[in-house]
Protein backbone atom coordinates (compact mmCIF):
# COMPACT_ATOMS: atom_id res chain seq x y z
CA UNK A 1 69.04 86.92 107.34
CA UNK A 2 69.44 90.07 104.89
CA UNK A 3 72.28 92.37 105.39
CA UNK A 4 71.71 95.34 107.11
CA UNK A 5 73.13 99.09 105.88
CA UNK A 6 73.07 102.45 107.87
CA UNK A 7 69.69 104.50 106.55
CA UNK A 8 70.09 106.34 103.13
CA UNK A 9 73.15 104.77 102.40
CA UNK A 10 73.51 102.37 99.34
CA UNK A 11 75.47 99.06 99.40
CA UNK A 12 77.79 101.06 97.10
CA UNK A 13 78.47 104.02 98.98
CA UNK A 14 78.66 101.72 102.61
CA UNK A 15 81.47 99.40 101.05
CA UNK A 16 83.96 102.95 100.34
CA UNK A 17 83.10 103.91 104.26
CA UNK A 18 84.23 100.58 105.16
CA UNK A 19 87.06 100.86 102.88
CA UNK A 20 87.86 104.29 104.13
CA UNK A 21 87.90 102.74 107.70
CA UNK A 22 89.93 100.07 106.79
CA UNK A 23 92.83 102.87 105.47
CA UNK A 24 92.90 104.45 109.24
CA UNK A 25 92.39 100.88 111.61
CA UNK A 26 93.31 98.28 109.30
CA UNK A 27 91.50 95.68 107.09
CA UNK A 28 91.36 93.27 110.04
CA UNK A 29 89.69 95.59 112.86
CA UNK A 30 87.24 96.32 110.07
CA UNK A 31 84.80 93.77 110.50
CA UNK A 32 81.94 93.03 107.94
CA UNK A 33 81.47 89.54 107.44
CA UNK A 34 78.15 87.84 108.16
CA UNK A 35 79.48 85.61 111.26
CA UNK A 36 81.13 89.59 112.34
CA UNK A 37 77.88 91.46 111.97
CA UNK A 38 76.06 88.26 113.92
CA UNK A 39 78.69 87.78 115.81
CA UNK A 40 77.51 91.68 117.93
CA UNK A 41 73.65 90.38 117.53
CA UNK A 42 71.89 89.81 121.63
CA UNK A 43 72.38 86.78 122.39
CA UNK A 44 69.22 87.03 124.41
CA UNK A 45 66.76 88.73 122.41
CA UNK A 46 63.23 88.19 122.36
CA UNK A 47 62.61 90.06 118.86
CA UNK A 48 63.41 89.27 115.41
CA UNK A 49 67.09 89.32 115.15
CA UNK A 50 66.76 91.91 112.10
CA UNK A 51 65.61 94.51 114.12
CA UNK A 52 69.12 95.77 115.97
CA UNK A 53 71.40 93.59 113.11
CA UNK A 54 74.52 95.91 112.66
CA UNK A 55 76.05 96.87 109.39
CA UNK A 56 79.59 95.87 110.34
CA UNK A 57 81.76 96.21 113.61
CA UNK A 58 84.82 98.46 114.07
CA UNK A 59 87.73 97.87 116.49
CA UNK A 60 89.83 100.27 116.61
CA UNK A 61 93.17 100.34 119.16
CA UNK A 62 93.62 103.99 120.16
CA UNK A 63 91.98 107.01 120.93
CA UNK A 64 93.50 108.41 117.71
CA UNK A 65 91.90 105.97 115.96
CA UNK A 66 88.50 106.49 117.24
CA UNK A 67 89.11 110.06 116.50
CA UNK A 68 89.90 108.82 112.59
CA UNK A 69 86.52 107.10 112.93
CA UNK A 70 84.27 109.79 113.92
CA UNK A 71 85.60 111.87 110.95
CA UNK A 72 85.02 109.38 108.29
CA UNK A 73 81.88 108.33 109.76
CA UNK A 74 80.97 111.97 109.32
CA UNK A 75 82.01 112.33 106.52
CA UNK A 76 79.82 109.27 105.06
CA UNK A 77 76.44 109.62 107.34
CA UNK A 78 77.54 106.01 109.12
CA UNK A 79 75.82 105.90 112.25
CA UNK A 80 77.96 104.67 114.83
CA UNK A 81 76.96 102.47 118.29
CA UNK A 82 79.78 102.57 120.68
CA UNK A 83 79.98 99.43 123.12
CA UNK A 84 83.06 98.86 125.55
CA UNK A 85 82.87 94.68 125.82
CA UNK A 86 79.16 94.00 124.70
CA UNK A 87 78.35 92.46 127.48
CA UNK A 88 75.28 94.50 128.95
CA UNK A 89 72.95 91.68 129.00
CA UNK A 90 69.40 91.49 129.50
CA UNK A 91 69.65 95.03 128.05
CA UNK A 92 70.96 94.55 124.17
CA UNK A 93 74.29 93.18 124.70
CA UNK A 94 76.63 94.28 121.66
CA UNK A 95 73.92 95.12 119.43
CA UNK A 96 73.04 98.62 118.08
CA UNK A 97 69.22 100.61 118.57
CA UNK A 98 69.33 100.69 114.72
CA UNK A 99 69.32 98.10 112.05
CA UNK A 100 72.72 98.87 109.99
CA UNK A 101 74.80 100.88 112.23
CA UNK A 102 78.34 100.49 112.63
CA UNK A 103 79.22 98.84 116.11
CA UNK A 104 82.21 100.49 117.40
CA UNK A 105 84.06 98.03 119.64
CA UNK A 106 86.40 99.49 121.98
CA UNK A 107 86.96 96.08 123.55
CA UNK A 108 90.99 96.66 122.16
CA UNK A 109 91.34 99.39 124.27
CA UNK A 110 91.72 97.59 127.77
CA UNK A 111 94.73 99.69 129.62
CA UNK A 112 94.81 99.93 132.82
CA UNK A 113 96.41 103.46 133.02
CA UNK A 114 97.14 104.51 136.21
CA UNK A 115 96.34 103.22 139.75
CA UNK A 116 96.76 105.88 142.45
CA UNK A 117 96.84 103.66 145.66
CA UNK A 118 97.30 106.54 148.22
CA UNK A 119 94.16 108.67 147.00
CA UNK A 120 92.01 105.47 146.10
CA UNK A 121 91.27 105.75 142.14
CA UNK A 122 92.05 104.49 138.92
CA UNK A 123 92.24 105.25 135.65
CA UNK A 124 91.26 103.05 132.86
CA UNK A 125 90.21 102.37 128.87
CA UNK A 126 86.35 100.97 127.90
CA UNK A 127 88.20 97.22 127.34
CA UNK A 128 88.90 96.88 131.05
CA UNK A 129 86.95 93.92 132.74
CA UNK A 130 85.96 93.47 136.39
CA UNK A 131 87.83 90.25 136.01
CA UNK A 132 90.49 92.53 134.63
CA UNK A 133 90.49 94.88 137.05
CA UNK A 134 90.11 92.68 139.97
CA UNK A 135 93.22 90.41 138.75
CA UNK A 136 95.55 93.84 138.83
CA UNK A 137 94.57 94.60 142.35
CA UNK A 138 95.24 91.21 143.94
CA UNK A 139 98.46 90.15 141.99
CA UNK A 140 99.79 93.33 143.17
CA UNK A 141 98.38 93.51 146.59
CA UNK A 142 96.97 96.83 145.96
CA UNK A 143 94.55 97.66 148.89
CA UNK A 144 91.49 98.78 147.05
CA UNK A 145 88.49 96.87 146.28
CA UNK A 146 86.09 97.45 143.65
CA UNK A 147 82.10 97.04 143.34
CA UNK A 148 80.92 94.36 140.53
CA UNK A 149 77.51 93.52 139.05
CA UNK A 150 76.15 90.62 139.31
CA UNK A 151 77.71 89.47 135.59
CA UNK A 152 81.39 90.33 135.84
CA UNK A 153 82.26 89.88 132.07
CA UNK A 154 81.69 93.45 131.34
CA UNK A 155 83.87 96.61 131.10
CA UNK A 156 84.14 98.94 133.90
CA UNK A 157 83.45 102.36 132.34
CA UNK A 158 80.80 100.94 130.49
CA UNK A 159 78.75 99.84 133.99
CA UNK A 160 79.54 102.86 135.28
CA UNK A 161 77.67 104.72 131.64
CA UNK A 162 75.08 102.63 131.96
CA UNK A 163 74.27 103.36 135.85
CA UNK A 164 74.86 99.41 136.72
CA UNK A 165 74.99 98.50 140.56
CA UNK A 166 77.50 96.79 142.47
CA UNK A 167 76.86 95.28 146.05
CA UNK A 168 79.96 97.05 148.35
CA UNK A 169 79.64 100.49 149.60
CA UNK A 170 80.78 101.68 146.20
CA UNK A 171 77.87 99.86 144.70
CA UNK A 172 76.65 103.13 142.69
CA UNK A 173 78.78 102.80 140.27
CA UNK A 174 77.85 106.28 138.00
CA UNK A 175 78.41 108.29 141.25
CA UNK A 176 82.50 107.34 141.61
CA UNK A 177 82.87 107.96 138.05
CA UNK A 178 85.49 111.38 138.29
CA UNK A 179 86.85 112.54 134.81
CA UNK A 180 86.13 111.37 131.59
CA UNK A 181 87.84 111.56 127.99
CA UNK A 182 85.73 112.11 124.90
CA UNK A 183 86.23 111.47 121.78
CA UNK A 184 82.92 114.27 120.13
CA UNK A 185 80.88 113.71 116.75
CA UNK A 186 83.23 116.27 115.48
CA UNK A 187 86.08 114.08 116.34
CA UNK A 188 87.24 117.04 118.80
CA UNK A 189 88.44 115.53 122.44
CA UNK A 190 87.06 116.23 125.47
CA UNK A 191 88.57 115.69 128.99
CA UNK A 192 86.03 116.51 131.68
CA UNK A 193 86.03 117.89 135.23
CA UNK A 194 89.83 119.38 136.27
CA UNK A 195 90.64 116.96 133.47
CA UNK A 196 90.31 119.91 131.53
CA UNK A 197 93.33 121.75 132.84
CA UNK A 198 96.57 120.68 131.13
CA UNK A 199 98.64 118.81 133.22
CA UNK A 200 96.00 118.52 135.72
CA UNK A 201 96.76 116.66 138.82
CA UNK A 202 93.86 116.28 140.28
CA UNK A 203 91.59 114.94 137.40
CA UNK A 204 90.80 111.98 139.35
CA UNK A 205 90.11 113.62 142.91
CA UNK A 206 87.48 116.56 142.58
CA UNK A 207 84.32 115.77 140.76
CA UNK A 208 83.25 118.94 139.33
CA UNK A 209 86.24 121.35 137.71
CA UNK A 210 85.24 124.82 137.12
CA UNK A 211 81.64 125.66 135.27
CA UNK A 212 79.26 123.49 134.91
CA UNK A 213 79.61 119.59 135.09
CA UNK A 214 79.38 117.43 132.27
CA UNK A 215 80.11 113.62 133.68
CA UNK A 216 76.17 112.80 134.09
CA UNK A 217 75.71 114.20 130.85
CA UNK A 218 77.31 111.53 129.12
CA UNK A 219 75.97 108.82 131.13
CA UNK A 220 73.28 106.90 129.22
CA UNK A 221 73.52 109.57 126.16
CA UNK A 222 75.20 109.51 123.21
CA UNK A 223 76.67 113.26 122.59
CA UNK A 224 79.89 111.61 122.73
CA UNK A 225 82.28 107.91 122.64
CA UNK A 226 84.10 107.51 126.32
CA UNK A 227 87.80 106.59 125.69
CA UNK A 228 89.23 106.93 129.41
CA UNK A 229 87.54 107.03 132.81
CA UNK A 230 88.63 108.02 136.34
CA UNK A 231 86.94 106.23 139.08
CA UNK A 232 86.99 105.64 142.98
CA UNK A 233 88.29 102.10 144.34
CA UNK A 234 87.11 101.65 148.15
CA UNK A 235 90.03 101.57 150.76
CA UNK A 236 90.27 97.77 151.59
CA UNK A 237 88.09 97.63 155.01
CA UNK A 238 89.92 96.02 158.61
CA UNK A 239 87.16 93.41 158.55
CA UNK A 240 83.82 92.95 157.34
CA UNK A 241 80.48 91.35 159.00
CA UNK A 242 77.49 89.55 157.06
CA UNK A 243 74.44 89.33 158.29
CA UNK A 244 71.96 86.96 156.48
CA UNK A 245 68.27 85.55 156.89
CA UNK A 246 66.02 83.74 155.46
CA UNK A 247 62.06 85.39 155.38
CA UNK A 248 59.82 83.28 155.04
CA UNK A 249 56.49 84.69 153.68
CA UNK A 250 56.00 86.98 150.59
CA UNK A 251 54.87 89.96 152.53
CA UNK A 252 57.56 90.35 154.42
CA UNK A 253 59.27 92.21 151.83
CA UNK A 254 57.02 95.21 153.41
CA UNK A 255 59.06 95.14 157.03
CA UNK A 256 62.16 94.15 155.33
CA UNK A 257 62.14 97.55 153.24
CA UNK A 258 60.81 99.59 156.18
CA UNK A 259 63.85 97.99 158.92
CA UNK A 260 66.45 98.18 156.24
CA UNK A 261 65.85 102.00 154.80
CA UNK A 262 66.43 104.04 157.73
CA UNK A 263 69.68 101.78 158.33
CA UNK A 264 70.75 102.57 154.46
CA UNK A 265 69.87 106.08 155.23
CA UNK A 266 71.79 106.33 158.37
CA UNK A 267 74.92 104.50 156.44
CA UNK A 268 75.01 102.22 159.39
CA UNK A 269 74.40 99.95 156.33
CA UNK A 270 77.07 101.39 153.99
CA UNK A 271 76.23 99.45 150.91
CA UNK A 272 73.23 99.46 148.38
CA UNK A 273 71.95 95.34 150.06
CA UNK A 274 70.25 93.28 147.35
CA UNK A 275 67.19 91.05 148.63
CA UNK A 276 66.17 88.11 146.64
CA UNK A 277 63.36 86.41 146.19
CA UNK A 278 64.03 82.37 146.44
CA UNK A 279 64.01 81.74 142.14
CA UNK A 280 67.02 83.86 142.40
CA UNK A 281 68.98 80.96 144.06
CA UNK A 282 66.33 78.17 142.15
CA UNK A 283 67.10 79.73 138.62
CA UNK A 284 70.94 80.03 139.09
CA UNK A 285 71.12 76.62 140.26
CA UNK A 286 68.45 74.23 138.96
CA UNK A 287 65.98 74.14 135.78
CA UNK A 288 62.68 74.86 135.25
CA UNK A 289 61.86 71.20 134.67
CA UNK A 290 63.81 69.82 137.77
CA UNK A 291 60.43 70.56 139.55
CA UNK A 292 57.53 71.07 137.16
CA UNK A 293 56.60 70.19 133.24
CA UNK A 294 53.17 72.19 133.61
CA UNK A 295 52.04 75.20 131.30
CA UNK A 296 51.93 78.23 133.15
CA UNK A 297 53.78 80.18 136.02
CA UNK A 298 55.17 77.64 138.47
CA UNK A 299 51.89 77.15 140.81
CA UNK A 300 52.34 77.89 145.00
CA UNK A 301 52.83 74.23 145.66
CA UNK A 302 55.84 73.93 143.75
CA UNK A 303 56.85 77.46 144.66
CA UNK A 304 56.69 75.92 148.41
CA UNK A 305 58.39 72.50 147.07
CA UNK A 306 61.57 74.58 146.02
CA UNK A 307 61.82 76.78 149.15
CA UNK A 308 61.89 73.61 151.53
CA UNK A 309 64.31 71.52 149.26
CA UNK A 310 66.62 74.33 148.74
CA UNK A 311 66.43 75.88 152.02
CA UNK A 312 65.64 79.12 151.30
CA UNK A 313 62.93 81.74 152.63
CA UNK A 314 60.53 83.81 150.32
CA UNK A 315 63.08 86.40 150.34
CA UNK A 316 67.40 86.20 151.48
CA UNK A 317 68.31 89.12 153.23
CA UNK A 318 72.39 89.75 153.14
CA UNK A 319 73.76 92.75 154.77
CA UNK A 320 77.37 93.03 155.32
CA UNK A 321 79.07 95.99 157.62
CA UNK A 322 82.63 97.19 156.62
CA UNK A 323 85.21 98.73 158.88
CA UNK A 324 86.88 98.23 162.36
CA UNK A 325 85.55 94.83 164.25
CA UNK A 326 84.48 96.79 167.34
CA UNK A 327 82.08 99.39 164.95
CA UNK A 328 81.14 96.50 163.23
CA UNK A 329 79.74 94.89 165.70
CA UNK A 330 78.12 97.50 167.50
CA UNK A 331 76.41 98.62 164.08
CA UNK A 332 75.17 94.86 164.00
CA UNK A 333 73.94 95.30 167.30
CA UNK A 334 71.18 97.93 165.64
CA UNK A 335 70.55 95.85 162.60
CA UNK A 336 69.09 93.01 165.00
CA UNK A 337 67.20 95.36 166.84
CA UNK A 338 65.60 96.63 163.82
CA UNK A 339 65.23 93.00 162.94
CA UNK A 340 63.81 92.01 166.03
CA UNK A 341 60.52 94.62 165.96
CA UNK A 342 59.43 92.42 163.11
CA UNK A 343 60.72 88.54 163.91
CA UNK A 344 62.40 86.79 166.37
CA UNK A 345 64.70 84.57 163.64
CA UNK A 346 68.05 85.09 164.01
CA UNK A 347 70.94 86.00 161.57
CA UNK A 348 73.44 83.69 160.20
CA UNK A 349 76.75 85.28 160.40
CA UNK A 350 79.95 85.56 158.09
CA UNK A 351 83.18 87.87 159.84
CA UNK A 352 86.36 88.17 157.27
CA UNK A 353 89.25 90.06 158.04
CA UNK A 354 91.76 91.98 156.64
CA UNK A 355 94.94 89.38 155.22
CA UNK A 356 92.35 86.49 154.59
CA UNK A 357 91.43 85.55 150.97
CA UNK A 358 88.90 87.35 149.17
CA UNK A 359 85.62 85.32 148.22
CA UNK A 360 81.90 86.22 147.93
CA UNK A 361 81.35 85.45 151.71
CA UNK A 362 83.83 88.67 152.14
CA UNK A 363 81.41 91.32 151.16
CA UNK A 364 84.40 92.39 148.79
CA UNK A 365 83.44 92.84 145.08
CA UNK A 366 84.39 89.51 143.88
CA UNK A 367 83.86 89.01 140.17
CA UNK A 368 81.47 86.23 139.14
CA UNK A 369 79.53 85.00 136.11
CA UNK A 370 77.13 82.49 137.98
CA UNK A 371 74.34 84.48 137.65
CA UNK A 372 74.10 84.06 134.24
CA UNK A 373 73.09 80.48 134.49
CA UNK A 374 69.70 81.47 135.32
CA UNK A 375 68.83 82.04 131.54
CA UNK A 376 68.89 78.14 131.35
CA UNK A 377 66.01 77.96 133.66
CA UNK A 378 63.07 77.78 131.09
CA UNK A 379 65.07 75.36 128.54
CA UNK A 380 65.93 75.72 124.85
CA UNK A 381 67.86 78.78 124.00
CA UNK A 382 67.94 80.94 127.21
CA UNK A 383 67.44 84.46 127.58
CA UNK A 384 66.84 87.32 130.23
CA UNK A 385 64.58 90.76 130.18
CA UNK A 386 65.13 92.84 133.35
CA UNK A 387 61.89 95.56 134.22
CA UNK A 388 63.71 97.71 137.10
CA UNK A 389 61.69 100.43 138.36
CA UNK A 390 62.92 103.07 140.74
CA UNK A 391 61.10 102.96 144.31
CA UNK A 392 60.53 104.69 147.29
CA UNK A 393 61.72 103.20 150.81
CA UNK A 394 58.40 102.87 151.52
CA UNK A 395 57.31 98.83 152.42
CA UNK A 396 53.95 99.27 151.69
CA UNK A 397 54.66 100.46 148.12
CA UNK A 398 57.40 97.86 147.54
CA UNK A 399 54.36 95.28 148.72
CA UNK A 400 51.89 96.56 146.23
CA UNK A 401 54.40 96.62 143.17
CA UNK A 402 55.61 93.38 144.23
CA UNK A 403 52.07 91.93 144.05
CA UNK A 404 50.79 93.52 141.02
CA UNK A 405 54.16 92.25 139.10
CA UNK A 406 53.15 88.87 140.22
CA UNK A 407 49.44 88.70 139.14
CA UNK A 408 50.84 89.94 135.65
CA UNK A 409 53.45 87.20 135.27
CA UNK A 410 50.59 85.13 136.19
CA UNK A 411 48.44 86.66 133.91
CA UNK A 412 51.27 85.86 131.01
CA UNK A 413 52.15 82.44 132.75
CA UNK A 414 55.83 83.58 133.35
CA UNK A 415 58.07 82.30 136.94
CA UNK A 416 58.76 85.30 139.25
CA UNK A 417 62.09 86.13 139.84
CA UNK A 418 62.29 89.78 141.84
CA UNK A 419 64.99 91.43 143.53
CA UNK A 420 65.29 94.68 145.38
CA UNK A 421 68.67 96.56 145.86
CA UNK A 422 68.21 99.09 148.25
CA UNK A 423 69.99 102.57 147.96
CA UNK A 424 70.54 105.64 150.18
CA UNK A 425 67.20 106.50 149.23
CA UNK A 426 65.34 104.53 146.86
CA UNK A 427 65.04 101.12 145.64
CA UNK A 428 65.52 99.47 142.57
CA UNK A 429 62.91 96.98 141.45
CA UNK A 430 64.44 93.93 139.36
CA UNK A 431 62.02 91.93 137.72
CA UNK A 432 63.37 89.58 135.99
CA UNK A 433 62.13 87.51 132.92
CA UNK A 434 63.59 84.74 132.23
CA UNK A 435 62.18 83.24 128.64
CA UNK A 436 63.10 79.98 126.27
CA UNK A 437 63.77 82.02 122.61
CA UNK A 438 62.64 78.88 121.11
CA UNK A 439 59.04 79.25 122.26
CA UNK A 440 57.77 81.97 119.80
CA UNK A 441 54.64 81.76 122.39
CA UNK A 442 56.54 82.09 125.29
CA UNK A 443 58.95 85.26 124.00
CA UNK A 444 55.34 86.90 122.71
CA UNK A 445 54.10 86.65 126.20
CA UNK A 446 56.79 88.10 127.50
CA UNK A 447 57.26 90.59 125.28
CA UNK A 448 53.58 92.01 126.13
CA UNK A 449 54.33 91.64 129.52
CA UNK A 450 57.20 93.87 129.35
CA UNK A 451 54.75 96.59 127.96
CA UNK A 452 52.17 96.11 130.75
CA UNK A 453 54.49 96.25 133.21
CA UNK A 454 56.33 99.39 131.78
CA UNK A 455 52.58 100.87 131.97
CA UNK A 456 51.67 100.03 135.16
CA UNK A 457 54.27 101.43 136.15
CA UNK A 458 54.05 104.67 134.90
CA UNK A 459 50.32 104.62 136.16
CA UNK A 460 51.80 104.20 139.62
CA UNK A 461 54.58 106.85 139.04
CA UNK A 462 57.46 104.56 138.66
CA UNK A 463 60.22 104.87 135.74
CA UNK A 464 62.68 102.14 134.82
CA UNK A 465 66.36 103.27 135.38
CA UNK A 466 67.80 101.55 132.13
CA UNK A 467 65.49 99.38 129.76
CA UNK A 468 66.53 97.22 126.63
CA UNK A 469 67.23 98.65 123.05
CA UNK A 470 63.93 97.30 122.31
CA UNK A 471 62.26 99.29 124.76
CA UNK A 472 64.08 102.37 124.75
CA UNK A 473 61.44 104.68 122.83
CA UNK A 474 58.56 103.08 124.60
CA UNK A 475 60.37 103.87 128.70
CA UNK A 476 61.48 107.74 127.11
CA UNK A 477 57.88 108.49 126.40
CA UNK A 478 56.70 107.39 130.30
CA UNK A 479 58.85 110.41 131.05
CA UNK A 480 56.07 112.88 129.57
CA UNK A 481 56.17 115.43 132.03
CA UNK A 482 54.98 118.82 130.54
CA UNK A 483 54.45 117.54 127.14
CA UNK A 484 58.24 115.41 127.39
CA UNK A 485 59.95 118.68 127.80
CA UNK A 486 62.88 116.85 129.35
CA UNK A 487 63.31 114.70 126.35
CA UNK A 488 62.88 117.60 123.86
CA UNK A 489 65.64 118.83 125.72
CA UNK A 490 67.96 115.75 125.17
CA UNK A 491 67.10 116.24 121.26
CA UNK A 492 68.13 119.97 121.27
CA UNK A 493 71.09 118.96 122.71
CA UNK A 494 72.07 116.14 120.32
CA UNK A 495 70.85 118.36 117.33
CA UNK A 496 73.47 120.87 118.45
CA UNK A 497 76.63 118.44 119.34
CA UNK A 498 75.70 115.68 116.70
CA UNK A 499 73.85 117.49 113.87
CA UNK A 500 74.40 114.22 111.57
CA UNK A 501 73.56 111.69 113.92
CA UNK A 502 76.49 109.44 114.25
CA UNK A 503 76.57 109.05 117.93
CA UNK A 504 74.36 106.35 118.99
CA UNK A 505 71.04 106.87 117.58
CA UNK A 506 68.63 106.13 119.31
CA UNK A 507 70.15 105.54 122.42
CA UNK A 508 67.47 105.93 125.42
CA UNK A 509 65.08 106.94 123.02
CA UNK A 510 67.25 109.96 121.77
CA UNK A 511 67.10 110.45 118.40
CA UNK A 512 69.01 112.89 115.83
CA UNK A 513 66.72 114.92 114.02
CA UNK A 514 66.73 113.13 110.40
CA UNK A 515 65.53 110.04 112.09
CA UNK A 516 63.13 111.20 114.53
CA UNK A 517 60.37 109.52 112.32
CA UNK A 518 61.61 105.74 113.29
CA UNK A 519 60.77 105.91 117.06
CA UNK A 520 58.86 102.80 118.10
């Protein structure tokens, strides 16, 4: 594999940036190796590996330093891809949008910086894991829970940029971000919100600050490189009360959206529920070939086959209430009525309480990496591709999306793996695609799959909330509305805070101005 270099830039002329980086970090955070630059590759792509191959990796251990970065960086036109741990997956991983820019790993900068246990927040570097974070809390008996994804090995602030999901009432992660620090392509910093007043003492509490609010801007952008992040911990809960079934039939997924959004919208469910389909369970915990060696999407038969020998429904619903036993229970007392309009099953139920450990069956935000195993499903070299469209609460729509996904995975003869996690007042549509990268046939198919289902889609007015690097131009262009004014937008405003283009190009499809003409 050929060694990648940032655009315009000779091998020459990268070797004194690296050596000029090396002067400020170090020679050993400056990392340019072959096994380095591989080393920040997705480990799950579906693409030729040259396509997002960096030019080196940086890892600097200070704001100061990052600040030392920008400026040389600058200085040199080297395009820069911040990360916090790499570990975004089914979305690009460590990897940069562009072939030969400079990863900037802020994986050294894991502090925990301050935890404010009466007013519920903390604040924290990029390098801080959920495992991380989650450790702190318990060993000190700190009475604040936090939301994870689904794949705990990632940073904190870099979920939160990214607008991941957790399962707990906090499960929206982007919306307890309060107060950021920036580092800016002019190497200025930033603090956001009341962050901005020196000294301030309540950078952590009010959201907004005086003018206009800049957090969401910097959310799935790149005007600018996070280096600290405030954010909301939920007050640990008396007790807590799961609710779970098992659905039998593919359609239900139309009643189980309809009982479960005016609950969500009520908050008498306070957290964003996800509901599986059963290869959720069947990927995680067996392999493709455990129950068929066919070609094609696993057929009905064997669809049934795994259901019955696994136990599971079509779909697992899991709702969990948090608070005093006595609300709880009268708020479960509504769920089952909603329930009951639409089947007579009953709920399994799961109570924990406040002083008992802390495991998934708590409806606490328990870090986990089991999830993960699913990419071992198809065989060979595993790897994931997530579609996630943003729905309405409407059952009937969630139906037809659901069934048009499926006759296209047919189509393509990928296994169906769906999810819904259902906010306040949409729902996001996981499709998930789960691919062997040693079939060149197989990771084809997918890979036009992914574009027909981006299409649909868009046909049916649905946009994906966060796509893969690979896919980044082709989701920005589905938001077209008046002639993509809200993308020309994002380029005016990069053009004016990045002129040079060292923040992330192509980031969400945003490119700086001198490389406009490399969309795909």
């Amino acid at each position: 594999m050929s060694r990648a270099f940032p655009p315009g830039l000779s091998e020459q002329q990268f070797e004194r940036a690296l050596a000029a980086f090396a002067a400020v970090i170090g020679s050993e955070a400056v990392l340019s190796t072959d096994s380095d630059r591989h080393a920040y590759r997705d480990i799950y792509d579906h693409r030729p590996q040259d396509r997002h191959l960096p030019g080196a990796g940086l890892a600097p251990a200070s704001v100061e330093e990052v600040q030392a970065i920008v400026r040389i960086a600058s200085e040199h036109r080297v395009p820069l891809w911040p990360i916090s741990r790499g570990k975004n997956m089914g979305y690009g991983g460590s990897a940069p949008r562009l072939a030969g820019t400079v990863v900037l790993d802020l994986s050294r900068m894991n502090r925990i910086l301050d935890i404010d246990v009466k007013h519920g927040h903390v604040l924290l570097e990029p390098g801080v894991t959920f495992f991380d974070l989650f450790a702190v809390l318990q060993e000190n008996d700190i009475p604040l829970w936090l939301s994870v994804p689904s794949n705990s090995l990632g940073s904190v602030v870099g979920n939160a940029l990214d607008r991941g999901n957790g399962y707990t009432p906090y499960g929206d992660h982007a919306s307890k971000v309060c107060g950021m620090e920036l580092v800016m392509p002019d190497a200025t910093l930033l603090r956001t919100g009341m962050g901005a007043l020196p000294d301030s003492v309540t950078w952590q509490l009010y959201k907004y600050g005086y003018g206009p609010s800049w957090d969401q801007v910097f959310m799935q952008s790149n005007y600018g490189i996070v280096t600290k992040m405030g954010l909301w911990l939920m007050p640990e809960p008396e007790s807590t009360l799961t609710l779970k079934m098992q659905c039998p039939n593919e359609e239900d997924i139309g009643w189980i959206i309809d009982a479960v959004g005016p609950l969500r919208r009520r908050n008498i469910i306070q957290h964003n529920p996800n509901i599986g389909n059963f290869m959720q369970f069947a990927m995680t915990m067996t392999s493709r070939s455990d129950w068929y060696d066919g070609a094609g999407a696993v057929p009905a038969e064997v669809e049934a086959a795994i259901m019955q020998k696994l136990g599971l429904g079509w779909w697992h619903v899991n709702l969990t209430l948090y608070g005093y036993d006595e609300v709880n229970e009268f708020h479960a007392g509504l769920v089952r009525k909603a329930f009951a309009e639409h089947t007579s099953q009953p709920f399994e139920v799961h109570k924990w309480h406040r002083g008992q450990p802390l495991d998934i069956e708590s409806g606490a935000g328990v870090p986990m990496t089991l999830p993960l195993n699913m990419v071992n499903w198809a065989g060979g070299r595993g790897g994931h591709l997530e579609f996630s469209p943003v729905l309405p609460q409407d059952g009937a729509r969630c139906l037809r999306q659901l069934q048009r996904s499926r006759a296209l995975f047919r189509q393509y003869g990928v296994d169906y793996y769906g999810s819904y996690t259902v906010g306040e007042r949409h729902v996001n549509k996981i499709n998930m695609i789960v691919f062997n990268k040693d079939d060149a046939d197989q990771t084809q198919r997918c890979h036009q799959l992914f574009h027909d289902l981006v299409a649909e889609g868009a046909a049916d007015g649905y946009g994906e909330y966060r796509t893969h690097l690979s896919y980044m131009d082709t989701v920005a262009a589905t938001y077209s509305f008046n002639d993509h004014a809200l993308l020309r937008l994002n380029e005016q405003f990069k053009d004016l805070v990045d002129p040079k283009g060292i923040i992330a190009p192509g980031k969400q499809g945003i490119w700086p101005k001198t490389l406009r003409e490399r969309k795909t």
